[in-house]
C-alpha atoms as a PDB file:
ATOM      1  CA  UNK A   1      78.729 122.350  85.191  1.00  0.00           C
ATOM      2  CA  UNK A   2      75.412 122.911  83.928  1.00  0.00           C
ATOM      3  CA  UNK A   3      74.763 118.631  83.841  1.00  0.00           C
ATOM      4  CA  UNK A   4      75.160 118.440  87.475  1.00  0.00           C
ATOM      5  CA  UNK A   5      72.274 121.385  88.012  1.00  0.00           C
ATOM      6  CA  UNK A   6      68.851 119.853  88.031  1.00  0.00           C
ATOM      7  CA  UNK A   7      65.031 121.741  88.557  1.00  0.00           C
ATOM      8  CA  UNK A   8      64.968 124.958  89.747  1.00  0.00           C
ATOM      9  CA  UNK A   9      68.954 125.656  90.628  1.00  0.00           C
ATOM     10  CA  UNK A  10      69.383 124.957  86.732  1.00  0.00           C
ATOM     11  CA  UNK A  11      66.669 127.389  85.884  1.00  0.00           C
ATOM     12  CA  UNK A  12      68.452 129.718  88.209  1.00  0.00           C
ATOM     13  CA  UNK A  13      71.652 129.243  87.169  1.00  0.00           C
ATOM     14  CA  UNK A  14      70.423 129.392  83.241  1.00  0.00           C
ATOM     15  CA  UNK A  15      68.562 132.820  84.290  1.00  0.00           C
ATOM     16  CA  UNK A  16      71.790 134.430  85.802  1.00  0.00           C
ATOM     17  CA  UNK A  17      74.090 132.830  82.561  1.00  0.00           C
ATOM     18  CA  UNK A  18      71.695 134.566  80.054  1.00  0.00           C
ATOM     19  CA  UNK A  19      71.601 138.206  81.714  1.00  0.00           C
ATOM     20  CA  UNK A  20      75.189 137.625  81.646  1.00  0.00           C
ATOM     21  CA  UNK A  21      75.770 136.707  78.625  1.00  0.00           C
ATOM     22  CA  UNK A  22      72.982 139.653  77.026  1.00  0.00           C
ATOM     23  CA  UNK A  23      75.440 142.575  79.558  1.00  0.00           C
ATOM     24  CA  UNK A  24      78.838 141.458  78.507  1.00  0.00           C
ATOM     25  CA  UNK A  25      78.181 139.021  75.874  1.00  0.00           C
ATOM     26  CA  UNK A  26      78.555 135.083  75.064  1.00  0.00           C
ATOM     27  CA  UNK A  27      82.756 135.148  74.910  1.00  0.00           C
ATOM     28  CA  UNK A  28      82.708 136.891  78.732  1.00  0.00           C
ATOM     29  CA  UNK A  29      80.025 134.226  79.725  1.00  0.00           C
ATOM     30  CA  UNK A  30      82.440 131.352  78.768  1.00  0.00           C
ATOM     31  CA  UNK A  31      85.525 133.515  80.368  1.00  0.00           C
ATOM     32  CA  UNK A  32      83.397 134.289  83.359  1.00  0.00           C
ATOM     33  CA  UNK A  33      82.608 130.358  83.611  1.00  0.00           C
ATOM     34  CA  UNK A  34      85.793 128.894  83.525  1.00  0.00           C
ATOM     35  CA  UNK A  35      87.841 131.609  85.279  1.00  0.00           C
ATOM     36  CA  UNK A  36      87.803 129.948  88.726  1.00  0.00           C
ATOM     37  CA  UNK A  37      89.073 125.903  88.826  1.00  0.00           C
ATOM     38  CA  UNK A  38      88.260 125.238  92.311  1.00  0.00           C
ATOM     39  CA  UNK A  39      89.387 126.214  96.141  1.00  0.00           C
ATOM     40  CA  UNK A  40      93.955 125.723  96.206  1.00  0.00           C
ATOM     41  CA  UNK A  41      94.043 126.392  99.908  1.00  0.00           C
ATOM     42  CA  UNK A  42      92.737 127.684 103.116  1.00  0.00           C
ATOM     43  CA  UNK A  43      94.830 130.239 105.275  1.00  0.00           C
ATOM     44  CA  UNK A  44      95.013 130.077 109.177  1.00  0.00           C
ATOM     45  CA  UNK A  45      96.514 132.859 110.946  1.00  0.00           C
ATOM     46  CA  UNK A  46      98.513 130.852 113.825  1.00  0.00           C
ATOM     47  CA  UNK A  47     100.345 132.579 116.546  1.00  0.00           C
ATOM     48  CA  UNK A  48     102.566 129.473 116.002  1.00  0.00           C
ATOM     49  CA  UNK A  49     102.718 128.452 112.454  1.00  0.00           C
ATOM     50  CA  UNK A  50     105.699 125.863 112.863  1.00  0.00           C
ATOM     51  CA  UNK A  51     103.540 124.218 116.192  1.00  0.00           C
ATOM     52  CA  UNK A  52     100.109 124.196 114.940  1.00  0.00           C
ATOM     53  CA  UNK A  53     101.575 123.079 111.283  1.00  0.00           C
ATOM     54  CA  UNK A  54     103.092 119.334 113.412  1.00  0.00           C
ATOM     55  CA  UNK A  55      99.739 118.992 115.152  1.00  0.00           C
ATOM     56  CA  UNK A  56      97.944 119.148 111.682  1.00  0.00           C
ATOM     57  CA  UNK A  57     100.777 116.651 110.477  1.00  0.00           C
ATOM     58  CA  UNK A  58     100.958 114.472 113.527  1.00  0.00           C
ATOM     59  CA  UNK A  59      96.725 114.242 114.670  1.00  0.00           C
ATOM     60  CA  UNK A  60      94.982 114.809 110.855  1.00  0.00           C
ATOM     61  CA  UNK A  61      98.031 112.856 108.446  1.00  0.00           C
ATOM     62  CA  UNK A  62      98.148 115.881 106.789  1.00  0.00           C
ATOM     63  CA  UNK A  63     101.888 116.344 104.971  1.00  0.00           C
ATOM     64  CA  UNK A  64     104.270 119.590 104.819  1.00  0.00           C
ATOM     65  CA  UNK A  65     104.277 120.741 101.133  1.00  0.00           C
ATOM     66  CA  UNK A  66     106.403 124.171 101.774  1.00  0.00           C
ATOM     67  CA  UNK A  67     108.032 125.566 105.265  1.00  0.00           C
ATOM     68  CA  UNK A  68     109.546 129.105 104.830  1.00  0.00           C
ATOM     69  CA  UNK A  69     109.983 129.318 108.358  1.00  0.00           C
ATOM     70  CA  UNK A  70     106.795 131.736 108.994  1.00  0.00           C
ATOM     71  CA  UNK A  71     104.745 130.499 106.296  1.00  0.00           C
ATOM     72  CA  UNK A  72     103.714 126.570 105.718  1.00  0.00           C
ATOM     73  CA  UNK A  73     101.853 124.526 103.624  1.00  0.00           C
ATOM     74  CA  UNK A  74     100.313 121.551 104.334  1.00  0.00           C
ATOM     75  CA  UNK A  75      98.583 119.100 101.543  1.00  0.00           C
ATOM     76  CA  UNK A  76      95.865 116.337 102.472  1.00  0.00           C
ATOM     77  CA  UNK A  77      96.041 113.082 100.806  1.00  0.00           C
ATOM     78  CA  UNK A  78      93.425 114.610  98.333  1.00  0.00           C
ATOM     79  CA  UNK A  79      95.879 117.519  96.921  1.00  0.00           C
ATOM     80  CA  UNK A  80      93.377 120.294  98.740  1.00  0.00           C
ATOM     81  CA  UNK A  81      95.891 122.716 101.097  1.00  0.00           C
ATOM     82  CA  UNK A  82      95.912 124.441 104.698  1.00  0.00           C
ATOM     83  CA  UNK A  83      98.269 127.819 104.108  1.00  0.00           C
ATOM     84  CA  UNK A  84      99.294 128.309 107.986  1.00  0.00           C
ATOM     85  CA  UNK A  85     100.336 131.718 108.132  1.00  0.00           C
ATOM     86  CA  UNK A  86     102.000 133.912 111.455  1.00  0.00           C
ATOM     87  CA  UNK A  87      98.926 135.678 113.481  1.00  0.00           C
ATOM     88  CA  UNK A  88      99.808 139.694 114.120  1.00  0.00           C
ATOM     89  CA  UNK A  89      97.488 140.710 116.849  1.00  0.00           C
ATOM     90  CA  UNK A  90      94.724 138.907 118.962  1.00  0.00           C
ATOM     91  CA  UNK A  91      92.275 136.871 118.119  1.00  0.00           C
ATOM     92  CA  UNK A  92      88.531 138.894 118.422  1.00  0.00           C
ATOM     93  CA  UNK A  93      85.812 136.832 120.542  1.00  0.00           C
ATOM     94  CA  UNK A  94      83.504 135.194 118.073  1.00  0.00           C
ATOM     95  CA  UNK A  95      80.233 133.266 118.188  1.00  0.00           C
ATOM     96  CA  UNK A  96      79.025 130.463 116.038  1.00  0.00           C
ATOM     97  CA  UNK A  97      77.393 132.955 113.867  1.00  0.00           C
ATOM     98  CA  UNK A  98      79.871 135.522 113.673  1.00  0.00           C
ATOM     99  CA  UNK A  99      80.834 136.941 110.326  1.00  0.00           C
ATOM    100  CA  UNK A 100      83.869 135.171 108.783  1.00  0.00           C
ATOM    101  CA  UNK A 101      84.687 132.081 108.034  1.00  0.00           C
ATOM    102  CA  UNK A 102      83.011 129.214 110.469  1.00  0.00           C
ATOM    103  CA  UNK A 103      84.821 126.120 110.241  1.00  0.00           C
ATOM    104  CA  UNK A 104      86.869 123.776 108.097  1.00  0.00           C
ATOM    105  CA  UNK A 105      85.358 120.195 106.917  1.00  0.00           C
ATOM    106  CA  UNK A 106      87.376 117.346 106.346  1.00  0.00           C
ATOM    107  CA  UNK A 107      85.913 114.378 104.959  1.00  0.00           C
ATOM    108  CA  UNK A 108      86.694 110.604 105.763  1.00  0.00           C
ATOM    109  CA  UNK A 109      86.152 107.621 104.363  1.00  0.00           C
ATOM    110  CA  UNK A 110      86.014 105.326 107.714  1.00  0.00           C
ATOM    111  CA  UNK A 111      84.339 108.027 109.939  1.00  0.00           C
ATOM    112  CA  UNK A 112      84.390 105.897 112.911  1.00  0.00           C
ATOM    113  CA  UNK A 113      88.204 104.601 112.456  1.00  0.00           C
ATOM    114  CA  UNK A 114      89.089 108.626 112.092  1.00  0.00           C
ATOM    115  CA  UNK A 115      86.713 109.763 115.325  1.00  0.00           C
ATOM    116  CA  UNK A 116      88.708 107.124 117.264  1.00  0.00           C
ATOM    117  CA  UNK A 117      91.970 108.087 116.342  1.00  0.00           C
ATOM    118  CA  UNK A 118      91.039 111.555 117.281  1.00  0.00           C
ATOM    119  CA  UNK A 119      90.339 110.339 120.696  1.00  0.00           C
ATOM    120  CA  UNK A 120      93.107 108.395 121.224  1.00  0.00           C
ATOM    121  CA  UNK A 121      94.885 111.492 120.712  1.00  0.00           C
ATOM    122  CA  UNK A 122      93.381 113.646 123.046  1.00  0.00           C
ATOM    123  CA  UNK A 123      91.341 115.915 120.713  1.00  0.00           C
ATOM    124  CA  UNK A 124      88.102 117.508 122.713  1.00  0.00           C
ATOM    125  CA  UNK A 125      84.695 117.267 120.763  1.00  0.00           C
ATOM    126  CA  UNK A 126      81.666 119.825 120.654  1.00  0.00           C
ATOM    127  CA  UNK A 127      79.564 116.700 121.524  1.00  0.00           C
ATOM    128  CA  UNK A 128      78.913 113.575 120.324  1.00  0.00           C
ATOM    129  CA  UNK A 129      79.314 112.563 116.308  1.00  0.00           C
ATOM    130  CA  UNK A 130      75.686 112.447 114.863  1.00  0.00           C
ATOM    131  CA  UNK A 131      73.638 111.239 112.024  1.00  0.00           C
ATOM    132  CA  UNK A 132      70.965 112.251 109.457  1.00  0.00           C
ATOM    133  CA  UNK A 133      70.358 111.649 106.219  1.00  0.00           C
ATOM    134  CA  UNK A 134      73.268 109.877 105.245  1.00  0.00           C
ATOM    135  CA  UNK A 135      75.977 111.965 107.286  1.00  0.00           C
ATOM    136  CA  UNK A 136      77.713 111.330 109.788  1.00  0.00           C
ATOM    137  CA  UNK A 137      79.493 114.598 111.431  1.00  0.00           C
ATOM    138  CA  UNK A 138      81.322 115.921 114.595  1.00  0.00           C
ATOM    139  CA  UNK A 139      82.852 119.208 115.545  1.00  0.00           C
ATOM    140  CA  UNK A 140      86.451 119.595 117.375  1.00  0.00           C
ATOM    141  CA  UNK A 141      88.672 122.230 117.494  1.00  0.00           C
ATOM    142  CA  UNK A 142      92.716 122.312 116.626  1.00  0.00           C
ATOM    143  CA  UNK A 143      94.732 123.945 119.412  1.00  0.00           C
ATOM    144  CA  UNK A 144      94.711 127.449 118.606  1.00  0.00           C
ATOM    145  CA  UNK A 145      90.803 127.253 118.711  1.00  0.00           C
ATOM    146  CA  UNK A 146      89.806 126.892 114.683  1.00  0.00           C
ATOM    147  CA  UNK A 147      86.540 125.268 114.280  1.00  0.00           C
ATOM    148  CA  UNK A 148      87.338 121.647 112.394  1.00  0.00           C
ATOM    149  CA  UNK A 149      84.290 119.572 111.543  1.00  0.00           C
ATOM    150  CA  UNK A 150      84.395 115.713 110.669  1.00  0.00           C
ATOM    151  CA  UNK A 151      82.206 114.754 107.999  1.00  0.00           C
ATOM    152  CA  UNK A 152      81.315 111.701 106.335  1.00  0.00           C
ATOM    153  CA  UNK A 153      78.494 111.485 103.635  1.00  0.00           C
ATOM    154  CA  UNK A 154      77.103 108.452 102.443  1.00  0.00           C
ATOM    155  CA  UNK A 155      76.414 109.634  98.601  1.00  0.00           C
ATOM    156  CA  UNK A 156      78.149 113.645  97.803  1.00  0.00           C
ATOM    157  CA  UNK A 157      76.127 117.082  97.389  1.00  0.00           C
ATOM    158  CA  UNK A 158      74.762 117.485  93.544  1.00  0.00           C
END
């Protein structure tokens, strides 16, 4: 973790390590640093799990990894998981700054062959794809109104 820091972050990161590490001591430092692996899965709250899980099948190639009948998992090609879950309630208005959660990237290798399949089939954009810096990105939304954003970057985050 700490090779992939560089400048300032690293200094940052080093600062918060060392008061951690002087509070609950070097062995809860090295707990505290490899307690979480990474992100297993994302939950949407769908007012129709079954529906919304065969759109994310049919339009994104995503693949069903568990169906309990209100509960489904879906996998990408990449192992990362959508947990589509049944909604209780309605949804509250939101803005594009509203507290929560704002939107779910999904990154392509062929941005342009994935944009046009997403036309083909009918998906609406929030405007046109655009480019800076090496990234090329579009927003869309899946049927029940979740925020999906296309993203393509030409070299990854540090």
């Amino acid at each position: 973790m700490v090779a992939r820091l560089t400048g300032w972050r690293m200094c940052r990161q080093a600062g918060i390590a060392l008061a951690y590490s002087r509070v609950y001591g070097f062995a809860m430092l090295l707990e505290f640093l490899s307690m979480v692996k990474g992100i297993e899965h994302t939950a949407i709250a769908s007012t129709d799990p079954q529906k919304l899980a065969q759109w994310y099948v049919e339009t994104l190639g995503f693949a069903i990894s568990y169906n309990s009948g209100r509960t489904v998992f879906l996998k990408a090609p990449d192992g990362t998981m959508i947990e589509i879950i049944t909604a209780e309630g309605e949804r509250p208005a939101q803005t594009a700054k509203s507290p929560g959660l704002r939107h779910l990237a999904l990154t392509v290798e062929d941005f342009d062959a994935a944009y046009g399949k997403l036309k083909a089939a009918g998906v609406e954009f929030a405007g046109e794809p655009s480019e800076s810096q090496g990234v090329r990105l579009v927003f869309f939304k899946d049927p029940e109104g979740n925020l999906l954003h296309l993203i393509r970057r030409a070299q990854p985050l540090p």
